[in-house]
Each structure stands twice: as structure tokens, then as C-alpha cells.
C-alpha atoms as a PDB file:
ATOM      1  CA  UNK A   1     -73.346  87.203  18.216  1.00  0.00           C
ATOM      2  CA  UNK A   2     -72.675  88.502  14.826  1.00  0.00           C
ATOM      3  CA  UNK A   3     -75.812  88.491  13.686  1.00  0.00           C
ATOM      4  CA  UNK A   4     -77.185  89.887  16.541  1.00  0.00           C
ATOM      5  CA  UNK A   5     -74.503  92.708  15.979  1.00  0.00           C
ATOM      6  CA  UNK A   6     -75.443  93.268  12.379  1.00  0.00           C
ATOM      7  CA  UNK A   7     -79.212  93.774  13.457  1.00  0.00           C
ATOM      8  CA  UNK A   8     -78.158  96.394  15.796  1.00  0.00           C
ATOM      9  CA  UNK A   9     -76.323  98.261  13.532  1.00  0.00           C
ATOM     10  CA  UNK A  10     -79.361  97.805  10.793  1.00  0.00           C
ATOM     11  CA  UNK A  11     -81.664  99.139  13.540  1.00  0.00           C
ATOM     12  CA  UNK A  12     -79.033 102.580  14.275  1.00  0.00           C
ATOM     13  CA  UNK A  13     -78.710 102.905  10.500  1.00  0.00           C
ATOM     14  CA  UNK A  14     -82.717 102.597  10.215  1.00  0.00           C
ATOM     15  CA  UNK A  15     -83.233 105.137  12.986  1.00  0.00           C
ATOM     16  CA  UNK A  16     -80.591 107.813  11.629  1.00  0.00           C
ATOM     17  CA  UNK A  17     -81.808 107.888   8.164  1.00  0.00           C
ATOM     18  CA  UNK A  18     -85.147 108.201   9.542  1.00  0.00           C
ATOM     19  CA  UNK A  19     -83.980 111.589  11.812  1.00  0.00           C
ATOM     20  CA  UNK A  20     -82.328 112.960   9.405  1.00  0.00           C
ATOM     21  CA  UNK A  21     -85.060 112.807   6.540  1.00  0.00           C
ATOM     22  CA  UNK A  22     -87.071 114.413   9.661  1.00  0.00           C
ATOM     23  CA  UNK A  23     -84.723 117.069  10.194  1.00  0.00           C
ATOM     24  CA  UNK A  24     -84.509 117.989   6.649  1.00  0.00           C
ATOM     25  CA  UNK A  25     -88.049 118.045   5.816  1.00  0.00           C
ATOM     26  CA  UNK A  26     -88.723 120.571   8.857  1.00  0.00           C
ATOM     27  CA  UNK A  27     -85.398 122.349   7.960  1.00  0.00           C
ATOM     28  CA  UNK A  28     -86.582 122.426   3.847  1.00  0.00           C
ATOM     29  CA  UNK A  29     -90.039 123.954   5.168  1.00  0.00           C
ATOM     30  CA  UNK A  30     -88.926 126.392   7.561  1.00  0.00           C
ATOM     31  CA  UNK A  31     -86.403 127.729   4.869  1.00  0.00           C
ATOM     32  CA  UNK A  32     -89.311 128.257   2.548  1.00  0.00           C
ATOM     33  CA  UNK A  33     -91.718 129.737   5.206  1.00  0.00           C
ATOM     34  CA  UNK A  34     -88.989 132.304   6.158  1.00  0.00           C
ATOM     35  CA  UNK A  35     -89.322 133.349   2.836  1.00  0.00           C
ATOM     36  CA  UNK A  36     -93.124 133.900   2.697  1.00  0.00           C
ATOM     37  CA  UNK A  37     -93.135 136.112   5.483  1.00  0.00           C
ATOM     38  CA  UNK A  38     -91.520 139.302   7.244  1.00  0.00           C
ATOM     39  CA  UNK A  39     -88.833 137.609   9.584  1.00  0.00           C
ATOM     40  CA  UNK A  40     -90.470 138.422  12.935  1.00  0.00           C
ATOM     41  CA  UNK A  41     -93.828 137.198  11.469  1.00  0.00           C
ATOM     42  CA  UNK A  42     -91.776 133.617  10.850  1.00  0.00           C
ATOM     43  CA  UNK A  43     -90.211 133.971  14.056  1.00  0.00           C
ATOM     44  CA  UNK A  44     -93.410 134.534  16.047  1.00  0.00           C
ATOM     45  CA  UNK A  45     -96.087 132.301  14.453  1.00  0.00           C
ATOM     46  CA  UNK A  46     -94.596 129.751  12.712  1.00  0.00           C
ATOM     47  CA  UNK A  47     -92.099 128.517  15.416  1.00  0.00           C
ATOM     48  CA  UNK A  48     -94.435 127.297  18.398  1.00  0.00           C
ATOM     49  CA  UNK A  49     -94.514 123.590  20.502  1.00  0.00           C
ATOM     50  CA  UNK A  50     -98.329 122.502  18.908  1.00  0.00           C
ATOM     51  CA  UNK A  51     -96.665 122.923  15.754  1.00  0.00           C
ATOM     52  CA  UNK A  52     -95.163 119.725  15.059  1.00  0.00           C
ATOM     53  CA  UNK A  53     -94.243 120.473  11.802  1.00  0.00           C
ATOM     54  CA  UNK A  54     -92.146 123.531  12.727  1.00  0.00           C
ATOM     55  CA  UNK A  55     -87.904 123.475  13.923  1.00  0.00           C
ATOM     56  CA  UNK A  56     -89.608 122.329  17.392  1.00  0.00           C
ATOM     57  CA  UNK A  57     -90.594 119.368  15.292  1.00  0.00           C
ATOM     58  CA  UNK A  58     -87.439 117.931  16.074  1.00  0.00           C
ATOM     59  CA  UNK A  59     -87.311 117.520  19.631  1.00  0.00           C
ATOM     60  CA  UNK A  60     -90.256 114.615  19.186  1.00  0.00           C
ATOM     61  CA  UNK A  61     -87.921 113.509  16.005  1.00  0.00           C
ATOM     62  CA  UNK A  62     -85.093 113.453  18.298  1.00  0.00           C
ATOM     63  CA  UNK A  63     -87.096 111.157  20.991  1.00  0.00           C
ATOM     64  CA  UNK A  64     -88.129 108.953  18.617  1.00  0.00           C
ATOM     65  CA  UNK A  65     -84.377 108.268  17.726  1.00  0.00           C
ATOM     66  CA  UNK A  66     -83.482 107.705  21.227  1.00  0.00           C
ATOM     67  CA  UNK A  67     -86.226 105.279  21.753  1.00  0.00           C
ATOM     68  CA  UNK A  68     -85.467 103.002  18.440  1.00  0.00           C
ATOM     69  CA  UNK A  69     -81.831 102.582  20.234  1.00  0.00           C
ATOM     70  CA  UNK A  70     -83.364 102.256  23.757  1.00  0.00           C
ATOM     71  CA  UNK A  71     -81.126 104.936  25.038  1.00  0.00           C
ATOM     72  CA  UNK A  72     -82.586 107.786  27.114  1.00  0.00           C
ATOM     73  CA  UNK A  73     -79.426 110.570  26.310  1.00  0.00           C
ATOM     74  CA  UNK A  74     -77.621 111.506  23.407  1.00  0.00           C
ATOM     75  CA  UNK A  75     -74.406 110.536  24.693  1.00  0.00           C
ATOM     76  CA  UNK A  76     -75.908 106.873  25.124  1.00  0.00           C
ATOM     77  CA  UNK A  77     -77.528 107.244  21.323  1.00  0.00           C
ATOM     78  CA  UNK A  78     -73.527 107.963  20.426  1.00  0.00           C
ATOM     79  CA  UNK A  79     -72.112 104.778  22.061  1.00  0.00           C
ATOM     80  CA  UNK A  80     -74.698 102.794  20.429  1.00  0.00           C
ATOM     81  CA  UNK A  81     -73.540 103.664  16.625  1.00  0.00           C
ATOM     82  CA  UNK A  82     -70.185 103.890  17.479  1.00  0.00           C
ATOM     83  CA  UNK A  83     -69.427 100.556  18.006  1.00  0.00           C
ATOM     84  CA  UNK A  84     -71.089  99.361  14.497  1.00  0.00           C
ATOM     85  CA  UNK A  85     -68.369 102.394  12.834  1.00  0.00           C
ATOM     86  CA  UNK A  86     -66.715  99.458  10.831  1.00  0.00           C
ATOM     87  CA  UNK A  87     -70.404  99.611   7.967  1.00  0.00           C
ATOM     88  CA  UNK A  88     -70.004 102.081   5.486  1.00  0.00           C
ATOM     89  CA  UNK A  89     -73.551 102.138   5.749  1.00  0.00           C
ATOM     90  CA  UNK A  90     -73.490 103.585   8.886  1.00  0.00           C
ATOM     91  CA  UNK A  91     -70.561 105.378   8.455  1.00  0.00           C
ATOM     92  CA  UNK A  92     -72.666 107.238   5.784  1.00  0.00           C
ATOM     93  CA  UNK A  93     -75.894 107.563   8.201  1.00  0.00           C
ATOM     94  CA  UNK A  94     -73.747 109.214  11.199  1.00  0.00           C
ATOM     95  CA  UNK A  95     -71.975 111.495   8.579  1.00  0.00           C
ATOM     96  CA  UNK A  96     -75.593 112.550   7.295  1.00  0.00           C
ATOM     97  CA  UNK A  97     -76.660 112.860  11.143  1.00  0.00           C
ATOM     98  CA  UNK A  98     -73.780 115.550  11.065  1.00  0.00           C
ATOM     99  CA  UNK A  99     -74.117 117.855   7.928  1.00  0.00           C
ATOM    100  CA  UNK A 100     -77.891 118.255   9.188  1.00  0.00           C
ATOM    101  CA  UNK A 101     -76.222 119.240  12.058  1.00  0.00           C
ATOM    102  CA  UNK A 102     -74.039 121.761  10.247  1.00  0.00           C
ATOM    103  CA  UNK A 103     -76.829 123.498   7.795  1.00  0.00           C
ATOM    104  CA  UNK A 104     -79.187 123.464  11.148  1.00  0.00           C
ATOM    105  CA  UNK A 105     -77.256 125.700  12.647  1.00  0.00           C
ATOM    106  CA  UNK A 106     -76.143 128.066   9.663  1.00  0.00           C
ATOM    107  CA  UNK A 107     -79.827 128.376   8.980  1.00  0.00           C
ATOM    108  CA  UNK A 108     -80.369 129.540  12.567  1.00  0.00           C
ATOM    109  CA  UNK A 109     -77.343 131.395  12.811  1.00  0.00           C
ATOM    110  CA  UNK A 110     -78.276 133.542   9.095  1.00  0.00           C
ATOM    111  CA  UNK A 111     -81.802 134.759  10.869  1.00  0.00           C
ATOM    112  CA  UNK A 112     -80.334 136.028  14.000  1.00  0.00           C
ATOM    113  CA  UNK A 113     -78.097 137.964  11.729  1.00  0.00           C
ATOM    114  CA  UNK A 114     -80.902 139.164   9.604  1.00  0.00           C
ATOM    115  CA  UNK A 115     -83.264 139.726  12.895  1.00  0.00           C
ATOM    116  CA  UNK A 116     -80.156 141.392  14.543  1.00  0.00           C
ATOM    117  CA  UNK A 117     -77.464 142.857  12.685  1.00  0.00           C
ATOM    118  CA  UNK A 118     -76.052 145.108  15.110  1.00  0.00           C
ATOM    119  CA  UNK A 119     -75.816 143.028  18.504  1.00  0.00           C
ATOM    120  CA  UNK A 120     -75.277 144.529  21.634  1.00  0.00           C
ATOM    121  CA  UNK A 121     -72.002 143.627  23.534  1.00  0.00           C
ATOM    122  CA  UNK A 122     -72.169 142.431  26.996  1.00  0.00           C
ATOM    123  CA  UNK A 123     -70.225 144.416  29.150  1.00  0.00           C
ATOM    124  CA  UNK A 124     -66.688 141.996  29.869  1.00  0.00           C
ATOM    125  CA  UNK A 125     -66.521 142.736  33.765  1.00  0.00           C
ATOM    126  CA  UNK A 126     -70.326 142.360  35.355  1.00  0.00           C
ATOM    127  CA  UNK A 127     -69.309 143.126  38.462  1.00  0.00           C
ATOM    128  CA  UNK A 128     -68.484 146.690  38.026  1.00  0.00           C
ATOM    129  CA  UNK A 129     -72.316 146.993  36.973  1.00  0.00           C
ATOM    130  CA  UNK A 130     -74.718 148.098  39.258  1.00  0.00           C
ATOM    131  CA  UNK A 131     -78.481 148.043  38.642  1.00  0.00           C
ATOM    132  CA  UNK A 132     -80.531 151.154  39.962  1.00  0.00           C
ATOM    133  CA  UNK A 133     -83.228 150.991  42.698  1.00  0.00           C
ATOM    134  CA  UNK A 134     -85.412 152.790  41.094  1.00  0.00           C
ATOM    135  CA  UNK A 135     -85.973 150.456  37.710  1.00  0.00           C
ATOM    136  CA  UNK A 136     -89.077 150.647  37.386  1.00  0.00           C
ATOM    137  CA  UNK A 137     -91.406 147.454  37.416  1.00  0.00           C
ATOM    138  CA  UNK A 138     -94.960 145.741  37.814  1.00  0.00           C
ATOM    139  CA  UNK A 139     -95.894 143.677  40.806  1.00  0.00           C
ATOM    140  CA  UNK A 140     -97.329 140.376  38.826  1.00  0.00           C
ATOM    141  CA  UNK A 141     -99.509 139.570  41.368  1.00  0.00           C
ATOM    142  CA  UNK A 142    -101.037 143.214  41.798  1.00  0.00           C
ATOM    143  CA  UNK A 143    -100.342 145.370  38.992  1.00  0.00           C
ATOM    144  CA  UNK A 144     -98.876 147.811  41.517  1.00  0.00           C
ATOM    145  CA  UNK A 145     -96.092 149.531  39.897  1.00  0.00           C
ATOM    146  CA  UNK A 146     -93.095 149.359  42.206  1.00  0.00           C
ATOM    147  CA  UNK A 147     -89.229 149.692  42.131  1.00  0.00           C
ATOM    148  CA  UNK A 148     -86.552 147.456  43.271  1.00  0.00           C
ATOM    149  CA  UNK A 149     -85.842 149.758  46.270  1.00  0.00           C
ATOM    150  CA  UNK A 150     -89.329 148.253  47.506  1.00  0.00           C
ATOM    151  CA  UNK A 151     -87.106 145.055  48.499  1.00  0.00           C
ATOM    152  CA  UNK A 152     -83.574 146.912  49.694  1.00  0.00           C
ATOM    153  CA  UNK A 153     -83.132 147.828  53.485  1.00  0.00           C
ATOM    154  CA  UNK A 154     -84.174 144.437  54.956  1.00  0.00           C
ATOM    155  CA  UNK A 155     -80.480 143.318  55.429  1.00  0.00           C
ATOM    156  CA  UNK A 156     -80.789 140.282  52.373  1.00  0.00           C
ATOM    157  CA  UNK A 157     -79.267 140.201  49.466  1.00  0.00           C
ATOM    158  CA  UNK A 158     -81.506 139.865  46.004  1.00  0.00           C
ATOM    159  CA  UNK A 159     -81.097 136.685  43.546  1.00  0.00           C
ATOM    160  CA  UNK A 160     -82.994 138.190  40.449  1.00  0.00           C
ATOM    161  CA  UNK A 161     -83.827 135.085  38.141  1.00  0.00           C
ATOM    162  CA  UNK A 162     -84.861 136.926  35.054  1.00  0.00           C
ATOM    163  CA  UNK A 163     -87.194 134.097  32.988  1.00  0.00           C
ATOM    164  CA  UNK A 164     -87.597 133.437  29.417  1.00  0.00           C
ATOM    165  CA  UNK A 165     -91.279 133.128  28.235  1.00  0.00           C
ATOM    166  CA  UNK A 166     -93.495 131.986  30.453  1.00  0.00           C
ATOM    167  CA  UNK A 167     -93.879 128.400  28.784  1.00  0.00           C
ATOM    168  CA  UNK A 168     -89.812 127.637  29.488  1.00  0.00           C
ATOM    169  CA  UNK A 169     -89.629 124.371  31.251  1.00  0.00           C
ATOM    170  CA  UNK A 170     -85.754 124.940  32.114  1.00  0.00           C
ATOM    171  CA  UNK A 171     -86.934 128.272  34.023  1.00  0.00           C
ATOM    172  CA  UNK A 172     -89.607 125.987  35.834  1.00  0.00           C
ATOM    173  CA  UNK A 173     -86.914 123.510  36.600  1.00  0.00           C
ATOM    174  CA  UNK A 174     -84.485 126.211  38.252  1.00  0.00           C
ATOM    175  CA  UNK A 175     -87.269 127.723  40.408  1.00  0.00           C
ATOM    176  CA  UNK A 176     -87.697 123.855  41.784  1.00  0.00           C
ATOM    177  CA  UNK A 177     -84.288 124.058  42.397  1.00  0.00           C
ATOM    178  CA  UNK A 178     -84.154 127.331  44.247  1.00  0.00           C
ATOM    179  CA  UNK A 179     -87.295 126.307  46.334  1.00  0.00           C
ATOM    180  CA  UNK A 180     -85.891 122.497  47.262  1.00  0.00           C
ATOM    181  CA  UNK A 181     -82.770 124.344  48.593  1.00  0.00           C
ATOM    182  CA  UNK A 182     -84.577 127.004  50.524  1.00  0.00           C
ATOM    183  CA  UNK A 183     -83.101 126.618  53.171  1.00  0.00           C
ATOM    184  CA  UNK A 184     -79.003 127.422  51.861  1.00  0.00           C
ATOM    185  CA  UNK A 185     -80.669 130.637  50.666  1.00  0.00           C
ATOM    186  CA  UNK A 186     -82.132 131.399  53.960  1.00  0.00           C
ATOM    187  CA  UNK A 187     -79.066 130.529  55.549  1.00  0.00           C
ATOM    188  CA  UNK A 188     -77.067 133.252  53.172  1.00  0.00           C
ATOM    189  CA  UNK A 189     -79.880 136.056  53.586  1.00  0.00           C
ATOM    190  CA  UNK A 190     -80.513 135.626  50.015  1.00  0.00           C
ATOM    191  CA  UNK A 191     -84.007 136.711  48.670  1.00  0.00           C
ATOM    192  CA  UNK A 192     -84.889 135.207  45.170  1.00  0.00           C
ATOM    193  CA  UNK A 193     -87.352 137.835  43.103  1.00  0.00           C
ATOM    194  CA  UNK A 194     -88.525 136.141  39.638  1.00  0.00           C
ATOM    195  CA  UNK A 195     -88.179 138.814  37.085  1.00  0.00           C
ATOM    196  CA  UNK A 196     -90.308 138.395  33.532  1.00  0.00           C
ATOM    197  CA  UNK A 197     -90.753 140.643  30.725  1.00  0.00           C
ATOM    198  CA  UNK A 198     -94.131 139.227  29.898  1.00  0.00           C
ATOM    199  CA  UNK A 199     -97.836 140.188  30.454  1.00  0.00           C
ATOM    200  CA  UNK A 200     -99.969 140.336  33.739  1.00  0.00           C
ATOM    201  CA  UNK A 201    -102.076 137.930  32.292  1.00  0.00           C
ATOM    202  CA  UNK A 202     -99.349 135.450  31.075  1.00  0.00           C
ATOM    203  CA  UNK A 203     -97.883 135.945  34.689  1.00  0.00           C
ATOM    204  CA  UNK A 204    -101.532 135.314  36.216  1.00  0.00           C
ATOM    205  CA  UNK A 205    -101.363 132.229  34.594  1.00  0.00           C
ATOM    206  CA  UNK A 206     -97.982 131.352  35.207  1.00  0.00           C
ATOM    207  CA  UNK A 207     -98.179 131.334  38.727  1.00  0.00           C
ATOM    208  CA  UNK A 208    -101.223 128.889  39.308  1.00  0.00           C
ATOM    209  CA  UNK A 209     -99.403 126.470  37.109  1.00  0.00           C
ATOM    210  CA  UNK A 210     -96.337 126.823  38.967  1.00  0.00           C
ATOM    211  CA  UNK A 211     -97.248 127.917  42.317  1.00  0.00           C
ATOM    212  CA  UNK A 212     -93.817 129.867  42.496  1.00  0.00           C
ATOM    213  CA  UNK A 213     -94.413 131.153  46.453  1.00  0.00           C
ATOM    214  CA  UNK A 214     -91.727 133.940  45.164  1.00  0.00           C
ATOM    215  CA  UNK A 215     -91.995 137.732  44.572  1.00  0.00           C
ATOM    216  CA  UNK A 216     -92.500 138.092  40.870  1.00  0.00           C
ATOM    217  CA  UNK A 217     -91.938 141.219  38.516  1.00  0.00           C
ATOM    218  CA  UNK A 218     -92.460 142.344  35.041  1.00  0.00           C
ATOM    219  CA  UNK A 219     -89.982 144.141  33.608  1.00  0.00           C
ATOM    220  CA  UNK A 220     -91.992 145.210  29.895  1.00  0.00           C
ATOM    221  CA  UNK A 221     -89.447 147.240  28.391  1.00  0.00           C
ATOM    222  CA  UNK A 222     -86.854 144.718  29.688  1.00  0.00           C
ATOM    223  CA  UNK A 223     -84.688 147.290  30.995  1.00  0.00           C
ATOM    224  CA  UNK A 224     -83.441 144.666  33.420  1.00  0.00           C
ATOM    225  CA  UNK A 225     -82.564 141.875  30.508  1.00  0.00           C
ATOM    226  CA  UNK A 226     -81.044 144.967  28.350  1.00  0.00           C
ATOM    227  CA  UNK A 227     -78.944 146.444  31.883  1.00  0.00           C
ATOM    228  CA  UNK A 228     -77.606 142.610  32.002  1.00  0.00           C
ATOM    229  CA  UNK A 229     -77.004 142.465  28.363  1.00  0.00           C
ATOM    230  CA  UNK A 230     -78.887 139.211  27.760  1.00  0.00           C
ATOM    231  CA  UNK A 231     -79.272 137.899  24.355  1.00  0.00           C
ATOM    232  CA  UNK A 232     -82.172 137.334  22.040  1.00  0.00           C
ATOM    233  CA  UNK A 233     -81.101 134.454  19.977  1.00  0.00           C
ATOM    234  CA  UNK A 234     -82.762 132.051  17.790  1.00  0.00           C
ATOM    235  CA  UNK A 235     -79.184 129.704  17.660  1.00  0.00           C
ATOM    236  CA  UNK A 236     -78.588 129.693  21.472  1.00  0.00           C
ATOM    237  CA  UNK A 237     -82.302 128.663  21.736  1.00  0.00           C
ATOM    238  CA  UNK A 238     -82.408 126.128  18.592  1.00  0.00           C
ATOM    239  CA  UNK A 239     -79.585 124.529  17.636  1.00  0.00           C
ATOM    240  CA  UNK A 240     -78.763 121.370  17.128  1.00  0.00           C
ATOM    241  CA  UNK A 241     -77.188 119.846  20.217  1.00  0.00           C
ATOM    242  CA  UNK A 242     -79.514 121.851  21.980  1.00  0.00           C
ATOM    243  CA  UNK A 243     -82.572 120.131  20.352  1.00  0.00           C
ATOM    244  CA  UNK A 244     -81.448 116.931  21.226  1.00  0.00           C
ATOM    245  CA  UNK A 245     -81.047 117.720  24.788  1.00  0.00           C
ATOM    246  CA  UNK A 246     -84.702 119.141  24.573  1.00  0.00           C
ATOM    247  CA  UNK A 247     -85.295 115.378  23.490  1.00  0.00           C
ATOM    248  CA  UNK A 248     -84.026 114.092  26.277  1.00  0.00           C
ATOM    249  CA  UNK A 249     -86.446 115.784  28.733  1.00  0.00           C
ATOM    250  CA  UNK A 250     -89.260 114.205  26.767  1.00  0.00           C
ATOM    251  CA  UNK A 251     -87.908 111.140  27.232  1.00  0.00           C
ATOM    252  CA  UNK A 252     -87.771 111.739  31.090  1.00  0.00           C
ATOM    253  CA  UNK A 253     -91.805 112.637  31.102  1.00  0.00           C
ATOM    254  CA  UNK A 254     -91.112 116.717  31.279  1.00  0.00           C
ATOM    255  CA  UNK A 255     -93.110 117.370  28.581  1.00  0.00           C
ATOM    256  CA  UNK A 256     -92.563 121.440  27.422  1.00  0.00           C
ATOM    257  CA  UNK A 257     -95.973 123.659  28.557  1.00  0.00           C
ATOM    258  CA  UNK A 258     -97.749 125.099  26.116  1.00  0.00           C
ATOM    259  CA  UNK A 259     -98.158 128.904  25.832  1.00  0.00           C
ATOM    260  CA  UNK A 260    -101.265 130.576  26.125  1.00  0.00           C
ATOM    261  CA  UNK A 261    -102.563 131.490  23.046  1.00  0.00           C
ATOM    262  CA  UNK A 262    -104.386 134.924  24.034  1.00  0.00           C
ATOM    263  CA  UNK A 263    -100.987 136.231  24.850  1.00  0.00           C
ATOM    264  CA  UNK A 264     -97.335 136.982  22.687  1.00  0.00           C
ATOM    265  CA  UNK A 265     -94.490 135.742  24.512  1.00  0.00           C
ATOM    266  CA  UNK A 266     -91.106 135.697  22.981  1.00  0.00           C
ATOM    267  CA  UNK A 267     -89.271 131.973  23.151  1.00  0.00           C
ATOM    268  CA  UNK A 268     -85.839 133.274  22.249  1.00  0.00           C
ATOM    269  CA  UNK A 269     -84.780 135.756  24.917  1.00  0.00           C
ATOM    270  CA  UNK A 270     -82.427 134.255  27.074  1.00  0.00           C
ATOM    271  CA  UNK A 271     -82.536 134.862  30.912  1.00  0.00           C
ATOM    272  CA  UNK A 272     -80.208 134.992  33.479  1.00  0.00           C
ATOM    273  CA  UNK A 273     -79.188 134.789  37.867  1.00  0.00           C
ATOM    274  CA  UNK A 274     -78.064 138.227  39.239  1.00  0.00           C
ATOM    275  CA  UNK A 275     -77.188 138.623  43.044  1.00  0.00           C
ATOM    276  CA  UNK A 276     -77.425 142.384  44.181  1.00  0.00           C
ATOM    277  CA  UNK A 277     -76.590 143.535  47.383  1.00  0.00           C
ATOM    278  CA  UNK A 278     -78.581 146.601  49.324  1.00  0.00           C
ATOM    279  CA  UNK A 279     -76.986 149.385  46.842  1.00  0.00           C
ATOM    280  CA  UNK A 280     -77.273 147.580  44.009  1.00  0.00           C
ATOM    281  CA  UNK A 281     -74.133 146.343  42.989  1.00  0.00           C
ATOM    282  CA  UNK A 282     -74.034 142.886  41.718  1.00  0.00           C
ATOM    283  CA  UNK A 283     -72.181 140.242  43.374  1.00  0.00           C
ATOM    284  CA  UNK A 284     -72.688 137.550  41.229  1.00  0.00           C
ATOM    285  CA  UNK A 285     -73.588 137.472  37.569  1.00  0.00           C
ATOM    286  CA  UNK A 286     -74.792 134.171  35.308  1.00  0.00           C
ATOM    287  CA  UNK A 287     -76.141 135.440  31.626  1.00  0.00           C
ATOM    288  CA  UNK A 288     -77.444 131.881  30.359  1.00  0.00           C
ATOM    289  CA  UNK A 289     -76.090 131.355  26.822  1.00  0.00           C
ATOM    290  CA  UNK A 290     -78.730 128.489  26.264  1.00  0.00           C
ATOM    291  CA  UNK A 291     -82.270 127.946  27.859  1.00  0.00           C
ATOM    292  CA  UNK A 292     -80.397 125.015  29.547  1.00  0.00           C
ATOM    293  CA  UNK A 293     -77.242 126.599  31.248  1.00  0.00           C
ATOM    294  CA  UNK A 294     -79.056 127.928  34.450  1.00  0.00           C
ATOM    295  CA  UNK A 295     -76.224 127.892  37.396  1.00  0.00           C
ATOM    296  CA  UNK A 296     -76.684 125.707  40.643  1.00  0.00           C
ATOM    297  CA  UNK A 297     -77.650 126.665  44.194  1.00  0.00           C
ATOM    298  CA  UNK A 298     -73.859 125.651  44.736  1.00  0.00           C
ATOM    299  CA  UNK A 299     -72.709 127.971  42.118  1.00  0.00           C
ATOM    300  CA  UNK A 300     -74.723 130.674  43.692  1.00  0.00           C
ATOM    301  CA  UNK A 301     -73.537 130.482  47.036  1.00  0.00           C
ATOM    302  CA  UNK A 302     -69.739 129.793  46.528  1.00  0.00           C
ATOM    303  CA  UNK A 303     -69.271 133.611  45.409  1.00  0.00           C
ATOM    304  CA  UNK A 304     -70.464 135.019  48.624  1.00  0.00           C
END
């Protein structure tokens, strides 16, 4: 039995050291391409899903530690070198796992300063907002320009789900979710409107991967995502923990789509879930602070 044990911890100390000279390497080289370029040029072409060798890099890196400890989550990963804590060895690995942890983040967190340095508040009390029927938008389907008063006066209420790029598996998940529970929304009068501030074309090609039966918009100018007050933020998209959850969906066969590489999307504007009644006023208000905090059809309906 204790030999057995000793293997196991020789395999989590192994795997560990392995991640974190991963996670350093892609760290060390995004530090220095940073550098080499303006910040949105960085931002835009050197941080994309067929780059393996980019901060993505570490979802795969963080798969590949789940597998060597045959856990599927991170929380399982966890369990599995806590109970070897008595090796200094170990000790030393998990405390390595954490200080990449730590300079992860900073690095993340120092470029949304530099790429941001006067952020925008949310307002504190959403539901005093109220969002105008005549924004203006783009029918994704058509190209018709419309307004949101197009889809007031039918006696429903409007769930906009405002999506991050077009290539965000979480978004892709949420729609699923919306669609499987159809029927709750129907119930509630509640009409769901997908809201994107991307192209026609990357819209085109959303919707025959997705075949989203829902009303979609483009919002260019974002005035929508700006009215809301939702973020654009490298750390909310990037960090750490939220890497290894990203890990954990490759583990689970959900591999992330790719973008289309005719188009520029932008990966690190967060989205939200916005109920508005006929004038306008919004009844229920979710800004995501992560690509993975989407609410639940439960969540929706219990304020209404």
C-alpha cells in the first residue's frame, strides 16, 4: 500500500512540474511578444485557439494534467495531491502550481490596465435602466436594419442574450440550454433574441454551425453591450482558474470552435442575459463576469 502510495504521489509531482514548466514557457513568451508589438496587435493575433503556443496553450496543458491523475475536474486533480501533502516534494510542486497561478493573473491583470485605463463603471442598480426601442440594429439573417421596437407590442417579454465572439463555446452551451427548456419560456411569454456585435458574415456562419432557430441581431457599435455596461477583459476571460475550467470541457469532448479566419472577432468582451418588458425597462439583469457564469433557465424565470 505504501508503495503504491509513493507512486501516486511521484506521478502528481511528475504531472505538476510538467504544467507548470508549460505554463511558464507560454507565460515567458507571451510576456516577450507583448513587448514586440502594439498591445491590441498582441491581443488580436497572437492570442487565438490554433495557436498552441499562445496563453490558450494552457487549456490542452491543463488537460493533460487532469489526465496523468485520471481525474476529469480540477477539484478531483486537488484531492488527488492533497492526500500525498506529507512530501516536501510535492509540497514544493503544488506551491509552484500556485505562484504560476499568481504571476498568471498579474500579467493579465497589467494589460487590461494598459488596454483600458479608464474603465467604465456599471451602473449599481440595473433595474432602473431602460434600453430604448429604437437602438438601432442589423437583422443577421437579412441585413435589414431594424430596431428593437420591431419585436415590442406582441404581449412577450424579450430575453436579450448578448454573445461573445462567435467561436464562444459557453454562449453555444447557453443557447442549448434556452432551446431544451423552450417550453418554461413559452410558458412565461418570454422571447429570447441573440444579440452579437460581430459581422454578417461571422453571423452567416454562425448560424449553420449552430442552427440557433432564434432571432439574431448585430449590434456593431455595441451600443447594447456599452447600455449594459459589459466588460472587455482579458483577466475575466484568461485567468487562471478559469483556464483550468476551460480544461475541463476538453476533457468532456467540447472541444472550443475555431474562428473564421476571414473575419476579426474580439474573444474578450464579455456578454450578458437582459429581460425587457414592452417599454423597455429591464426586469432582470445578468452581466457575466467570466465566459462561464451564464445564469440558468431557473434563474431567469424566478424574477418574474
Amino acid at each position: 500500500m505504501a508503495e503504491a502510495t509513493d507512486r501516486r504521489t511521484l506521478l502528481c509531482v511528475e504531472a505538476l512540474t510538467a504544467f507548470v514548466e508549460s505554463g511558464n514557457s507560454l507565460l515567458a513568451r507571451a510576456e516577450t511578444e507583448s513587448s514586440e508589438v502594439p498591445l491590441e496587435d498582441f491581443v488580436r493575433e497572437k492570442i487565438r485557439i490554433e495557436r498552441p503556443e499562445s496563453l490558450l496553450g494552457l487549456i490542452e496543458a491543463g488537460a493533460t494534467l487532469f489526465r496523468s491523475l485520471s481525474a476529469k475536474r480540477k477539484g478531483e486533480a486537488e484531492e488527488v495531491w492533497r492526500s500525498g501533502q506529507q512530501c516536501v516534494a510535492l509540497q514544493a510542486a503544488v506551491e509552484d502550481y500556485r505562484q504560476l497561478g499568481t504571476q498568471w493573473d498579474a500579467f493579465l491583470e497589467r494589460l487590461d490596465r494598459e488596454l483600458n485605463p479608464n474603465p467604465r463603471t456599471c451602473d449599481p442598480d440595473p433595474k432602473t435602466r431602460s434600453i430604448s426601442p429604437e437602438t438601432p440594429l442589423i437583422d443577421a439573417r437579412t441585413g435589414e436594419c431594424v430596431t428593437l421596437r420591431r419585436y415590442f407590442g406582441r404581449g412577450e417579454k424579450i430575453l436579450l442574450v448578448l454573445i461573445r465572439q462567435f467561436s464562444c463555446l459557453l454562449c453555444r452551451l447557453h443557447l442549448e440550454d434556452l432551446q431544451k427548456n423552450q417550453a418554461l419560456l413559452d410558458a412565461r411569454s418570454l422571447r429570447v433574441l441573440v444579440v452579437s456585435f460581430g459581422c454578417q458574415q461571422g453571423a452567416h456562419h454562425w448560424l449553420q454551425e449552430t442552427s440557433c432557430p432564434y432571432d439574431m441581431l448585430l449590434d456593431p457599435q455595441r451600443q447594447l453591450y456599452q447600455a449594459f455596461g459589459l466588460r472587455r477583459s482579458l483577466k475575466d476571460v484568461l485567468n487562471f482558474s478559469n483556464m483550468l475550467r476551460y480544461a475541463e470541457y476538453l476533457l468532456a469532448d467540447m472541444h472550443f470552435p475555431k474562428p473564421l479566419p476571414s473575419i476579426q472577432d474580439d474573444m474578450f468582451q464579455l456578454g450578458g442575459d437582459f429581460v425587457v418588458d414592452q417599454r423597455g425597462v429591464v426586469m432582470f439583469a445578468h452581466r457575466c463576469q467570466s465566459p462561464i457564469d451564464r445564469p440558468s433557465v431557473s434563474d431567469l424565470l424566478a424574477t418574474f
